[in-house]
C-alpha atoms as a PDB file:
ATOM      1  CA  UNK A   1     103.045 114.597 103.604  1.00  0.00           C
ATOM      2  CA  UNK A   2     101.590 111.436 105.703  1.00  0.00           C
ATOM      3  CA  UNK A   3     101.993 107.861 105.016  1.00  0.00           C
ATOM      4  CA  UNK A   4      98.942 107.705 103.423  1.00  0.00           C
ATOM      5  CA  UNK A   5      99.372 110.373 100.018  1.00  0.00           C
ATOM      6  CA  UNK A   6     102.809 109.048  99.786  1.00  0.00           C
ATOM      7  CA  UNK A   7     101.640 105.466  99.401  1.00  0.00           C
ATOM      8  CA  UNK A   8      99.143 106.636  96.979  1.00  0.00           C
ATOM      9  CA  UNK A   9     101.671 108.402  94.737  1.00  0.00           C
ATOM     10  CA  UNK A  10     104.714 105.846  94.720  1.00  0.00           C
ATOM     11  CA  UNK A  11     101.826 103.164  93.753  1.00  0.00           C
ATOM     12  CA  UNK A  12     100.426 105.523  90.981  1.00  0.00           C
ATOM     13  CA  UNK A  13     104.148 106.809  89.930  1.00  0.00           C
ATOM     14  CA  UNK A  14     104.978 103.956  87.485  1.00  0.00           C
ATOM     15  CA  UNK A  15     102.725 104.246  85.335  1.00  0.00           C
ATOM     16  CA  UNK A  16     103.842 106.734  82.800  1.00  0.00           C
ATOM     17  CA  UNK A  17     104.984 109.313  85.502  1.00  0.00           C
ATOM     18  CA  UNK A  18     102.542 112.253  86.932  1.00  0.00           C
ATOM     19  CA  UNK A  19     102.361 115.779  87.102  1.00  0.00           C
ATOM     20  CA  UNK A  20     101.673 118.103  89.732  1.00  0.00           C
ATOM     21  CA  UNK A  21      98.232 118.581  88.992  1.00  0.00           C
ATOM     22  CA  UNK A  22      97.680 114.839  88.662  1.00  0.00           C
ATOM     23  CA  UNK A  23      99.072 114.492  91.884  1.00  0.00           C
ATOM     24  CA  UNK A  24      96.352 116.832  93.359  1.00  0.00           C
ATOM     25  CA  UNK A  25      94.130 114.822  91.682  1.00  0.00           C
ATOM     26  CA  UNK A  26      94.740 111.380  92.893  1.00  0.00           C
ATOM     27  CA  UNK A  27      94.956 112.912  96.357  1.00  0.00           C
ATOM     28  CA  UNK A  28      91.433 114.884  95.848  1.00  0.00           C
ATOM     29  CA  UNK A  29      92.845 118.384  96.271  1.00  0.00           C
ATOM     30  CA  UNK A  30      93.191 121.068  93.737  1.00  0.00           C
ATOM     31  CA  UNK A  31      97.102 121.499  93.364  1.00  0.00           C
ATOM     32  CA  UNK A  32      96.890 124.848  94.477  1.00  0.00           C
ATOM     33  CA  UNK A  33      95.745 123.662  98.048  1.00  0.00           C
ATOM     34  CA  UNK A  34      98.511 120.981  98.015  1.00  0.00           C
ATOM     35  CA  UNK A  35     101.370 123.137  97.008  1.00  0.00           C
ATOM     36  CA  UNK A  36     100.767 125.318 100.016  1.00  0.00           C
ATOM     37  CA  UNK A  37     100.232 122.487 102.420  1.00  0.00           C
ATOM     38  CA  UNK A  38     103.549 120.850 101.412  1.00  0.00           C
ATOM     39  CA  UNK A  39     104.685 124.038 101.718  1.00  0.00           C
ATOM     40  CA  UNK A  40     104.079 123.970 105.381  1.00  0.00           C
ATOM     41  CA  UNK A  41     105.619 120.628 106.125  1.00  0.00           C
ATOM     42  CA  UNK A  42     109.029 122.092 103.800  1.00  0.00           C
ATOM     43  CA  UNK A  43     108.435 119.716 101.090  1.00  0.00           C
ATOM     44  CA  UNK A  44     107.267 120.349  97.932  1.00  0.00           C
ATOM     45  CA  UNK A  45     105.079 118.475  94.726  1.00  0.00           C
ATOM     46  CA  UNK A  46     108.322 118.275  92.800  1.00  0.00           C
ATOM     47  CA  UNK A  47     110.471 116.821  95.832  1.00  0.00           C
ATOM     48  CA  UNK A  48     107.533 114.426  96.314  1.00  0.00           C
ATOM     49  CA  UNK A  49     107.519 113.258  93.008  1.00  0.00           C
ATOM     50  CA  UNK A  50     111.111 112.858  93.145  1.00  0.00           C
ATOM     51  CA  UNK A  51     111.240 111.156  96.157  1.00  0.00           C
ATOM     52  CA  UNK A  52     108.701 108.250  94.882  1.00  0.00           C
ATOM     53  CA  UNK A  53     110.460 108.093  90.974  1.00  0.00           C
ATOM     54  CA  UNK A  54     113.709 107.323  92.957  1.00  0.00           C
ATOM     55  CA  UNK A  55     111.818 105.206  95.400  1.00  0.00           C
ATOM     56  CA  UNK A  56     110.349 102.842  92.336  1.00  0.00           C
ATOM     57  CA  UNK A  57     113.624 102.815  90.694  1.00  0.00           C
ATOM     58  CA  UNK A  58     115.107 101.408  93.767  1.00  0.00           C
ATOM     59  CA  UNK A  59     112.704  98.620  93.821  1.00  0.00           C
ATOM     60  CA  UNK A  60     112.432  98.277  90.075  1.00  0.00           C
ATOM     61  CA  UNK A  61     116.087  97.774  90.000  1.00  0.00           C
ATOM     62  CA  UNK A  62     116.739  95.388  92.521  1.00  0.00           C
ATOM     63  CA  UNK A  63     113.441  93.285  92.658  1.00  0.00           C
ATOM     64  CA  UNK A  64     112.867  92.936  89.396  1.00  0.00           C
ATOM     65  CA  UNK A  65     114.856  91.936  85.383  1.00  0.00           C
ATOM     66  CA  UNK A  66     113.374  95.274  83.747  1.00  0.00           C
ATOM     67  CA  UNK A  67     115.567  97.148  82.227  1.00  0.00           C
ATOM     68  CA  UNK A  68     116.579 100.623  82.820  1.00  0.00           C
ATOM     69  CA  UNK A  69     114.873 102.019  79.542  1.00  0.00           C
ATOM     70  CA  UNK A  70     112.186 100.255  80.998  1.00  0.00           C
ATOM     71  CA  UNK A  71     112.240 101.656  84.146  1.00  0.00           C
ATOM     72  CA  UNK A  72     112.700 104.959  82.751  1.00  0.00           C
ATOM     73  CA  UNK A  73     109.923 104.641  80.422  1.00  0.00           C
ATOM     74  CA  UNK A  74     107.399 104.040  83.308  1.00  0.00           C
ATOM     75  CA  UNK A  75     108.266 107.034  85.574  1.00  0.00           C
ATOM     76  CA  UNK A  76     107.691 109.079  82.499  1.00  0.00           C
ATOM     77  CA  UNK A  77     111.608 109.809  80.997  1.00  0.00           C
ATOM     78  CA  UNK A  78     111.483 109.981  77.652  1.00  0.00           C
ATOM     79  CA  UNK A  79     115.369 109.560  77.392  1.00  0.00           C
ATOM     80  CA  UNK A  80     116.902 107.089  79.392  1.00  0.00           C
ATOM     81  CA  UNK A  81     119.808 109.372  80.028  1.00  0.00           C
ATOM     82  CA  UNK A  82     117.745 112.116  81.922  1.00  0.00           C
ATOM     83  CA  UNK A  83     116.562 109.183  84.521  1.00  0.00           C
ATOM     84  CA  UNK A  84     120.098 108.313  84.605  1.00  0.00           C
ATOM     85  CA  UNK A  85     121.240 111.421  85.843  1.00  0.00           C
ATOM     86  CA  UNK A  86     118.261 112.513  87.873  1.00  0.00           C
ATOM     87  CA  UNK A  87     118.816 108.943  89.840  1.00  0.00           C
ATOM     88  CA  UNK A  88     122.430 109.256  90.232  1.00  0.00           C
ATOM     89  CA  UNK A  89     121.856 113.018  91.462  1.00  0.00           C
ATOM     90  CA  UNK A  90     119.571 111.358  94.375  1.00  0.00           C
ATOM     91  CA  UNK A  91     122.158 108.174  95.057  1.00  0.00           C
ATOM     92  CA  UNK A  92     125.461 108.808  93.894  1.00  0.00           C
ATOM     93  CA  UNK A  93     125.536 106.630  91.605  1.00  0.00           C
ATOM     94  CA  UNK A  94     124.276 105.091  87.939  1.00  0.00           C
ATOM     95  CA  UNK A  95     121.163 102.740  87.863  1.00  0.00           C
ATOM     96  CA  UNK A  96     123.397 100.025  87.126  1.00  0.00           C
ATOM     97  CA  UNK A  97     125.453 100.698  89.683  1.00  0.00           C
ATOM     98  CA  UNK A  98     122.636 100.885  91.546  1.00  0.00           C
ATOM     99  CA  UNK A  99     121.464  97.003  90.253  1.00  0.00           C
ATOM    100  CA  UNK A 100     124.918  95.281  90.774  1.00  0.00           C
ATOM    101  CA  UNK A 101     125.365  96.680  94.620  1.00  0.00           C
ATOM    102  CA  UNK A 102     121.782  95.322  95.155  1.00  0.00           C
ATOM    103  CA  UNK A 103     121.527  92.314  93.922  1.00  0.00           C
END
């Protein structure tokens, strides 16, 4: 995926979090037609998405006061605990950790 559909989805991510088909959507595509392009560049919607919850986390966490449940809340968790673990499976380590070794 270029620069481009991966600015658009980090900047769209925090709001509530997005599905695959929203993704399409934002980037003007059915997600049919995106799943196989991805495809061809070895990525995928889900690893996309990933990529850009983990990627507002990061900044959330360190730029900003907002708490995790916060945080959480606006990539679309509805437990705090399964952003927990899905961030610590992509850095090795808790959002709070995450918070004190950035600040």
């Amino acid at each position: 995926m270029g620069l481009e559909p991966r600015w658009i989805l980090r900047r769209s991510i925090g709001n509530g979090g997005l599905k695959a088909d929203e993704v399409a959507e934002l980037l003007h595509m059915n997600a049919r037609t995106l799943a196989r392009q991805l495809f061809k560049l070895e990525t995928s919607i889900s690893k996309e998405l990933s990529s850009a919850k983990v990627a507002y986390a990061k900044d959330a966490l360190s730029g900003t006061d907002r708490s995790i449940e916060d945080i959480a809340a606006a990539l679309g968790y509805s437990d705090p605990s399964n952003f927990a673990r899905a961030f610590a499976k992509e850095e090795n380590m808790s959002p709070a950790q995450f918070r004190k070794v950035h600040r």
